[in-house]
C-alpha atoms as a PDB file:
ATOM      1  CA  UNK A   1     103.047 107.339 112.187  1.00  0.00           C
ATOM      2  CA  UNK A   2     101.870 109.549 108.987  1.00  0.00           C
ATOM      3  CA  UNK A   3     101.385 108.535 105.943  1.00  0.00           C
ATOM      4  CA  UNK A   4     104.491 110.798 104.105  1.00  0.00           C
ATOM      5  CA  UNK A   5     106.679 108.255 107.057  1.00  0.00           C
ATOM      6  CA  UNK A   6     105.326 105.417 105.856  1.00  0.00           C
ATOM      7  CA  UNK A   7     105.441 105.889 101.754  1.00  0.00           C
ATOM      8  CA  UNK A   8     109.218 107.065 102.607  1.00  0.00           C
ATOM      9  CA  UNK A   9     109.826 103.604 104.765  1.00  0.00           C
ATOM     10  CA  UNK A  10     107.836 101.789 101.793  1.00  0.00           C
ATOM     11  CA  UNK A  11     109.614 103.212  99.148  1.00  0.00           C
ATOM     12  CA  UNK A  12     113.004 102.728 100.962  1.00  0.00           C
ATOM     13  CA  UNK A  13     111.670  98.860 101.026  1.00  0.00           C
ATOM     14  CA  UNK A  14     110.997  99.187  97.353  1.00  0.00           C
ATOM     15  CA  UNK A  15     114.338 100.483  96.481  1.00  0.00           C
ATOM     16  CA  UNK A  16     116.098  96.921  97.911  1.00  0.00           C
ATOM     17  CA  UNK A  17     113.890  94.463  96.041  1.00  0.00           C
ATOM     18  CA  UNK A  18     114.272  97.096  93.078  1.00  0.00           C
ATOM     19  CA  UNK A  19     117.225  94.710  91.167  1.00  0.00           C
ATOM     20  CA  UNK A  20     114.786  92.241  91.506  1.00  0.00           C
ATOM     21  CA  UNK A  21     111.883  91.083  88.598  1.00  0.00           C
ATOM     22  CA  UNK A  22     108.957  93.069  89.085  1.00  0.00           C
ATOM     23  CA  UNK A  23     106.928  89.963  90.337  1.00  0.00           C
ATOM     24  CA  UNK A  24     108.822  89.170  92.718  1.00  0.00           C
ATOM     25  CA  UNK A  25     109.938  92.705  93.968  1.00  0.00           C
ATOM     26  CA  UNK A  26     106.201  93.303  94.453  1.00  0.00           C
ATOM     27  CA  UNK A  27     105.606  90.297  96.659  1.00  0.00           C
ATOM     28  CA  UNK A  28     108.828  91.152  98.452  1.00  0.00           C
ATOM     29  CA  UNK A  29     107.650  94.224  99.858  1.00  0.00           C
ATOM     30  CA  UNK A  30     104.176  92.828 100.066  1.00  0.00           C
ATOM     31  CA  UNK A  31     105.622  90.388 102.723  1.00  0.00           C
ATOM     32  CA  UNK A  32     107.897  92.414 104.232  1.00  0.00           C
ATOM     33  CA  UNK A  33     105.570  94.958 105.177  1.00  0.00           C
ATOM     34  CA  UNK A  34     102.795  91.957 106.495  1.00  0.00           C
ATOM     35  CA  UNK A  35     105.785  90.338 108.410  1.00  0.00           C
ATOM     36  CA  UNK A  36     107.796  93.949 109.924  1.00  0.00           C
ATOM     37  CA  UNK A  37     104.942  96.546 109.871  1.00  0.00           C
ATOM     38  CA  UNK A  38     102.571  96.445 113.260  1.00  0.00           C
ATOM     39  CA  UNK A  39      98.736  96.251 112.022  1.00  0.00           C
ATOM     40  CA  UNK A  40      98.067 100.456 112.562  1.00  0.00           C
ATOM     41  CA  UNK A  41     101.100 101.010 110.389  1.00  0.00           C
ATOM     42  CA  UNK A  42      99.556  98.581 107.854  1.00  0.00           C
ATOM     43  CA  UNK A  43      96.466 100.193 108.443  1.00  0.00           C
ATOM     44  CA  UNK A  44      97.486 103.841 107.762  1.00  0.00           C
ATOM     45  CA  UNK A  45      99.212 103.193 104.606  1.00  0.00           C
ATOM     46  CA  UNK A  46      96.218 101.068 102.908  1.00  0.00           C
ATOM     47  CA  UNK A  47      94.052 104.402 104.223  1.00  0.00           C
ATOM     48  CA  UNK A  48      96.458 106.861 102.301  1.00  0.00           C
ATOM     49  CA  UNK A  49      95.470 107.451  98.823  1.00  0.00           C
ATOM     50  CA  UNK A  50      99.369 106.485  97.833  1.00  0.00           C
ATOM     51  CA  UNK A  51     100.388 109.592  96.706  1.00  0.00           C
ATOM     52  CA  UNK A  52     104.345 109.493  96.461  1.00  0.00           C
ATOM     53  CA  UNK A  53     105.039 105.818  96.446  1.00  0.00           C
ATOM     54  CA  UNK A  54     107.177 104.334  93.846  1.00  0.00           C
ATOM     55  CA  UNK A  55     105.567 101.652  91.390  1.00  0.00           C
ATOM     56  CA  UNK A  56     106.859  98.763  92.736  1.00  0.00           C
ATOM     57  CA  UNK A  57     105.362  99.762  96.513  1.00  0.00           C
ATOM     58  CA  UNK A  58     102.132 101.221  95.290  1.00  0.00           C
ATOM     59  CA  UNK A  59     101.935  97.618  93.681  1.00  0.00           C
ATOM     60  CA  UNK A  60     102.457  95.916  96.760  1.00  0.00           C
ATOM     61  CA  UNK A  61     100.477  98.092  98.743  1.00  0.00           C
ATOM     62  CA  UNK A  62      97.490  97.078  96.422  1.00  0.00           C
ATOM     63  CA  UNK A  63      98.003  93.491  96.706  1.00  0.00           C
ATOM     64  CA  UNK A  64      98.179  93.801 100.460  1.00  0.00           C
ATOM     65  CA  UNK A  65      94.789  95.664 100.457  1.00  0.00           C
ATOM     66  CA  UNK A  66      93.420  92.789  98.218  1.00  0.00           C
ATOM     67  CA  UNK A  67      94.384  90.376 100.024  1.00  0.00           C
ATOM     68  CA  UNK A  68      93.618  92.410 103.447  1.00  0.00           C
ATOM     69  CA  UNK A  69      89.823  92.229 101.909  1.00  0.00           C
ATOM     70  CA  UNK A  70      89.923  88.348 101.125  1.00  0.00           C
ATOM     71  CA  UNK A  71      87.862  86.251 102.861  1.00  0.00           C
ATOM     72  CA  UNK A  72      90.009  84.206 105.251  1.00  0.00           C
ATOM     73  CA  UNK A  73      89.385  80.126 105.004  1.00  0.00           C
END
């Protein structure tokens, strides 16, 4: 799947949790796309430079890649 696919489906996410507070609209994406999206569509959207995602995605996007770098325990 490209990248412009994936920011749309992302910012379609983003646009649910949008009536939500920012902190938890961000980890609501965050886990839906760790829990729905299958690990190449995660890949290719941490790959993209994020051109065209909302705010609220392109937050959640950057917590995934932090956390996709963490050191797992």
């Amino acid at each position: 799947m490209d990248a412009e696919r994936l920011t749309y489906m992302a910012n379609q996410i983003g646009k649910f949790f949008a009536h939500k507070p920012e902190a938890e609209a961000v980890a609501g994406i965050e886990e839906h796309i760790r829990q729905f999206w299958e690990p190449r569509m995660r890949a290719a959207i941490l790959a993209a430079d994020g051109a065209g995602l909302d705010p609220l995605p392109r937050a959640a996007v950057e917590r995934l890649r932090l956390t996709a770098r963490a050191p797992r325990t």
